[in-house]
Protein backbone atom coordinates (compact mmCIF):
# COMPACT_ATOMS: atom_id res chain seq x y z
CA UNK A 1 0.00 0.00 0.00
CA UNK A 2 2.64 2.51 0.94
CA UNK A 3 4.57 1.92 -2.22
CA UNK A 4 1.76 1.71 -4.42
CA UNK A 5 1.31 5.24 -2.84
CA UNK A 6 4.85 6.45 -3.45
CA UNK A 7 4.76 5.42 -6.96
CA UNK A 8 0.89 7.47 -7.41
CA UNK A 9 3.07 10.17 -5.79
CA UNK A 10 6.08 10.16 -8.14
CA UNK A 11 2.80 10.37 -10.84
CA UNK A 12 1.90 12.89 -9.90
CA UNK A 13 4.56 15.37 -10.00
CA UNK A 14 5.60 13.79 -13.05
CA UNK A 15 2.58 15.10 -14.15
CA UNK A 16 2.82 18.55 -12.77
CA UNK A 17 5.93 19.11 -13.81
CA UNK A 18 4.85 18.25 -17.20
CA UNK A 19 2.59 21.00 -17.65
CA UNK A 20 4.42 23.16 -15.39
CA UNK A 21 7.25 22.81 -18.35
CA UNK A 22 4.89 23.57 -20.95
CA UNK A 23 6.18 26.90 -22.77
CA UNK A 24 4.26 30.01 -22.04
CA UNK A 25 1.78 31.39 -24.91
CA UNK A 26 0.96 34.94 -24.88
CA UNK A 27 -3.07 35.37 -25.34
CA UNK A 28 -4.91 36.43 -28.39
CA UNK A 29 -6.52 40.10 -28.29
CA UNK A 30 -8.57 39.88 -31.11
CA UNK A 31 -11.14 36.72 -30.66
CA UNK A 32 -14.74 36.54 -32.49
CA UNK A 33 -17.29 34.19 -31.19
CA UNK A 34 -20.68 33.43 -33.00
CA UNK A 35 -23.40 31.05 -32.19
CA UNK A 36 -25.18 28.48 -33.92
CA UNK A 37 -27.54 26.23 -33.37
CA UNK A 38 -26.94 22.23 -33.73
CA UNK A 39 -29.70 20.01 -33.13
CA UNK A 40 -31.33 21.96 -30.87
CA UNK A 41 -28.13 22.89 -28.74
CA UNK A 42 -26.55 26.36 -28.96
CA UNK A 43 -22.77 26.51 -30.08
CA UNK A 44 -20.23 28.94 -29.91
CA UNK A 45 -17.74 29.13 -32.02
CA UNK A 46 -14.45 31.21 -31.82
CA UNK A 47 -12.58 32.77 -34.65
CA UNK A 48 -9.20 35.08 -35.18
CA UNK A 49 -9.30 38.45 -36.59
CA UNK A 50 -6.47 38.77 -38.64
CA UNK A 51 -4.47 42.41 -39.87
CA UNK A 52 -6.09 42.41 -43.60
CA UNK A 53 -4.59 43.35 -46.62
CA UNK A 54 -2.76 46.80 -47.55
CA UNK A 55 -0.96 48.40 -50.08
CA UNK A 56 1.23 51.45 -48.68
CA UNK A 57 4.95 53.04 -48.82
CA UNK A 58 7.39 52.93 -47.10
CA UNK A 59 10.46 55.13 -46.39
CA UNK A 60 12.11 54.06 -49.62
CA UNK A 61 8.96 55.19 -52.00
CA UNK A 62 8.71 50.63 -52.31
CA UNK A 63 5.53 49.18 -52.54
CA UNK A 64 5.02 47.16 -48.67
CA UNK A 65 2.04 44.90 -48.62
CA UNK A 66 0.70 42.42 -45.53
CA UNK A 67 3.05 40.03 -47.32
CA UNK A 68 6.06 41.81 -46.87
CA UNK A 69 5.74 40.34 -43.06
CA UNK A 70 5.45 37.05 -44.40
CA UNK A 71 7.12 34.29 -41.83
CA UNK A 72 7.75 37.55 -39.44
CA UNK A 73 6.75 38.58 -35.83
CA UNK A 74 6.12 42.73 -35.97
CA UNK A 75 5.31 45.33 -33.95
CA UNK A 76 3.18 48.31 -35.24
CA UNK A 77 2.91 51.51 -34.12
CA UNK A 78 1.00 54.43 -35.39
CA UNK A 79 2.88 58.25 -34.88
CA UNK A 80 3.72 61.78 -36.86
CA UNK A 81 7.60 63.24 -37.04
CA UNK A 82 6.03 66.37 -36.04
CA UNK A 83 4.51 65.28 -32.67
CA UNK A 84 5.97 67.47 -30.11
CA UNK A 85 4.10 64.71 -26.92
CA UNK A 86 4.35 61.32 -27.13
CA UNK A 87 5.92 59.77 -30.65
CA UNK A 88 9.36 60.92 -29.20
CA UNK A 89 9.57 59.03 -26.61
CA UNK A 90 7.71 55.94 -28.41
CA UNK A 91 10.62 55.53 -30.75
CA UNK A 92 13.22 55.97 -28.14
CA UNK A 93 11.86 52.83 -26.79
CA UNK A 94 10.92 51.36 -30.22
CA UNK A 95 14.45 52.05 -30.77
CA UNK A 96 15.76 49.71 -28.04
CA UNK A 97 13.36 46.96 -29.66
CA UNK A 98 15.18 47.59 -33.00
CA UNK A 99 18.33 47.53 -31.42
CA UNK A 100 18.02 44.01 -29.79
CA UNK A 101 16.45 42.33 -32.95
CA UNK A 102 18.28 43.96 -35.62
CA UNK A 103 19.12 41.42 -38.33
CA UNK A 104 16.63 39.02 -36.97
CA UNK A 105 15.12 38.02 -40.28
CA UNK A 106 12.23 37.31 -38.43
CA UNK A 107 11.49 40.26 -36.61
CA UNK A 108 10.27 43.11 -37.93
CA UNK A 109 8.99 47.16 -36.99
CA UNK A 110 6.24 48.82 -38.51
CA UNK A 111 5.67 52.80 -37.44
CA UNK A 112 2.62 54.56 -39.63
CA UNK A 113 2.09 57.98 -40.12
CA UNK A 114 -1.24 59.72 -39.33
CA UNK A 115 0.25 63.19 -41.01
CA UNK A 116 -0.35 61.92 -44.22
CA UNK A 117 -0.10 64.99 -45.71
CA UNK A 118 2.87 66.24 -44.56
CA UNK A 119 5.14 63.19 -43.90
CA UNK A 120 5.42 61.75 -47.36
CA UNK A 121 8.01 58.94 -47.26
CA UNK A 122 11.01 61.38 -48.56
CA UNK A 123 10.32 63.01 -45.10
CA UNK A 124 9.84 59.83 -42.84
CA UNK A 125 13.50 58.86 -44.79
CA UNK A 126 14.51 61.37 -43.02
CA UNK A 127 13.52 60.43 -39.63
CA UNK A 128 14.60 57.46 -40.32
CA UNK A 129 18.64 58.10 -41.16
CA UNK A 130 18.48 60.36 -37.93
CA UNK A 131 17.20 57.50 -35.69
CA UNK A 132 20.14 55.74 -37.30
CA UNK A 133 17.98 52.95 -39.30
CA UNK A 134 19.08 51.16 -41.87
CA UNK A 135 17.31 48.67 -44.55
CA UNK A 136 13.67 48.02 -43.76
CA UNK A 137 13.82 45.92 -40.96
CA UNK A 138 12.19 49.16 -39.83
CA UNK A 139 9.25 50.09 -41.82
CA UNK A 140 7.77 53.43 -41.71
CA UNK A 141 4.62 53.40 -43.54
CA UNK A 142 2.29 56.03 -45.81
CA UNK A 143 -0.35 55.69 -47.60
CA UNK A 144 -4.31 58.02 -47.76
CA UNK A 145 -5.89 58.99 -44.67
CA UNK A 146 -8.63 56.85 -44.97
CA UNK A 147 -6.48 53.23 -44.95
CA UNK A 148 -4.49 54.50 -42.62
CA UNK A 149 -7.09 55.35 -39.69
CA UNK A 150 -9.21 52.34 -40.92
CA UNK A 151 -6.27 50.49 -40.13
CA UNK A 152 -5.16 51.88 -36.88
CA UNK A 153 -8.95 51.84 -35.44
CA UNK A 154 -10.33 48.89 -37.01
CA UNK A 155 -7.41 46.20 -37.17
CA UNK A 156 -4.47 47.65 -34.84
CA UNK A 157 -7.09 48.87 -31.84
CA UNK A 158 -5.40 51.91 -31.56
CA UNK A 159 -7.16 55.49 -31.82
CA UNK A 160 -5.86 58.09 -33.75
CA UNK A 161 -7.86 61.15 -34.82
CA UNK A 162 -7.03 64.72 -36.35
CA UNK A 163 -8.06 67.66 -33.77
CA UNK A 164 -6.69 71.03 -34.10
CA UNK A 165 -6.87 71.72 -30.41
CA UNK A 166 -4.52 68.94 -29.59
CA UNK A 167 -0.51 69.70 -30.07
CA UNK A 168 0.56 68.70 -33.28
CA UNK A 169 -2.70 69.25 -34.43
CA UNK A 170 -3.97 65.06 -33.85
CA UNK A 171 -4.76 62.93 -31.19
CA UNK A 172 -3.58 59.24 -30.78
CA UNK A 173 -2.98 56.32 -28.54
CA UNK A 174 0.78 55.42 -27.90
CA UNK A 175 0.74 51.51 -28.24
CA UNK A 176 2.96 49.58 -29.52
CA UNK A 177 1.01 46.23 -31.05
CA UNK A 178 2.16 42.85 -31.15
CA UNK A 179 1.27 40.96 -34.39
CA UNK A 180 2.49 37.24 -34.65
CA UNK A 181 3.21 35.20 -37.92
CA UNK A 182 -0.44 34.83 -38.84
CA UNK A 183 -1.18 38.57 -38.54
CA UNK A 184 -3.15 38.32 -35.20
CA UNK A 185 -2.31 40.48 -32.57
CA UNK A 186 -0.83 39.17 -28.96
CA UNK A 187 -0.44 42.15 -27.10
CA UNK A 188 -0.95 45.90 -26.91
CA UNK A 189 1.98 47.80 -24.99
CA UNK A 190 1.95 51.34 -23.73
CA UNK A 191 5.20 52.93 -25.87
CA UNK A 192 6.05 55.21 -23.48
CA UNK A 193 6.48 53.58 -20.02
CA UNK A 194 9.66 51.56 -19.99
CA UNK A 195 8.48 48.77 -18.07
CA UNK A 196 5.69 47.83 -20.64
CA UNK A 197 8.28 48.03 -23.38
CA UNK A 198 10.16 45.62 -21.52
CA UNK A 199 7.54 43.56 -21.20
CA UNK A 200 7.15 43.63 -25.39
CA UNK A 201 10.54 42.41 -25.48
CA UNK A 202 10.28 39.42 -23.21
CA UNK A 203 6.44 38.36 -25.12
CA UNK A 204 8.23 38.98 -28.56
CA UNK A 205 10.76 36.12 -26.77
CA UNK A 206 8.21 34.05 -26.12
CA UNK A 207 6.61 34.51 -29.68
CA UNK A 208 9.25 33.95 -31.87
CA UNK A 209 9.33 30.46 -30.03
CA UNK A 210 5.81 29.42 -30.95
C-alpha cells in the first residue's frame, strides 16, 4: 500500500511538472465568437481576426504589402515626425526593440504615419537616417488617410484622430502592437512607459518560439 502510494506520488509530479514545463503562450486580443444552433443545442464558435490586406509606402517610396511580413513577428505603431508629446519618446523605446532584434530576419517594426499629408516617405527617410535605421527591418509606412485610420482603429485597436486643439494638431494612442506570424495580434503595450516596453521584449521572446 505505501509503495503503491509512493509510486501514485512520483505520478503525480511527473505530471505537474509536465505541464508546469509547458512553454508560455501569450493570449490572443482579437477573438470573435458566434453562435449556432446544432440540433437543438446552442454553439459557440471562436474565430481570429487577422491584420487584412494593404498596399502602402514605405520610407524608400517601395511598394510594402501584408506580405512583406510574411514568416515575421512585428510590432506596429502608429505616430507623426512632427509630434511634439508622445511619438518621441515611443521611438526611443521602439528604438531599443530595434536595437536588440536587428538582423533578426524574423522580426520586424512597422511605425505609420497619421500626417499623411505632410510626412510623405522622402520626409519619414529622413527620420529614419536620424534614428540611425538602416534597410527596412524598420518600416515606416504612408499611404491616404482613410487606410491608414481604418487600419489603426479597425485592425491595430489603436485610436488616432485629427483635432486642431490637440498639439501637433492630432490625437492618438501610444501603443505599440504585437502581431504574430499569422497577422493576429498578442499584445498591446503602452510605448512610453519603460516597463511595458520591456515587457514587449520578453512576449516577442516568447513569440518567436511558438
Amino acid at each position: 500500500m505505501i509503495r503503491s502510494f509512493g509510486i501514485y506520488l512520483i505520478l503525480l509530479f511527473a505530471i505537474l511538472s509536465s505541464c508546469n514545463n509547458q512553454p508560455k503562450r501569450l493570449p490572443f486580443i482579437q477573438l470573435e465568437t458566434t453562435e449556432r444552433v446544432v440540433n437543438g443545442k446552442t454553439i459557440i464558435d471562436s474565430t481570429f481576426r487577422y491584420i487584412p490586406a494593404f498596399k502602402l509606402l514605405n520610407q524608400d517610396s517601395t511598394v510594402v504589402t501584408e506580405k512583406s511580413f510574411d514568416g515575421t513577428i512585428y510590432v506596429a505603431d502608429f505616430f507623426f515626425t512632427s509630434c511634439p508629446t508622445i511619438c518621441p519618446v515611443m521611438h526611443r523605446n521602439l528604438l531599443k526593440v530595434y536595437n536588440k532584434y536587428k538582423g533578426n530576419p524574423e522580426v520586424k517594426l512597422v511605425s505609420h504615419t497619421i500626417d499623411v499629408k505632410y510626412d510623405l516617405p522622402s520626409r519619414m527617410k529622413s527620420y529614419a537616417t536620424k534614428l540611425g535605421i538602416e534597410g527596412t527591418q524598420w518600416e515606416y509606412l504612408w499611404g491616404s488617410r482613410d487606410e491608414i485610420y481604418a487600419l489603426a482603429e479597425r485592425n491595430y485597436l489603436v485610436s488616432a484622430q485629427e483635432d486642431k486643439a490637440a498639439p501637433g494638431g492630432f490625437v492618438h494612442q501610444g501603443y505599440l502592437v504585437l502581431i504574430d506570424k499569422q497577422k493576429r495580434i498578442r499584445g498591446l503595450y503602452d510605448g512610453t512607459v519603460d516597463g511595458e516596453v520591456a515587457q514587449l521584449m520578453s512576449d516577442m521572446d516568447i513569440l518567436l518560439k511558438e
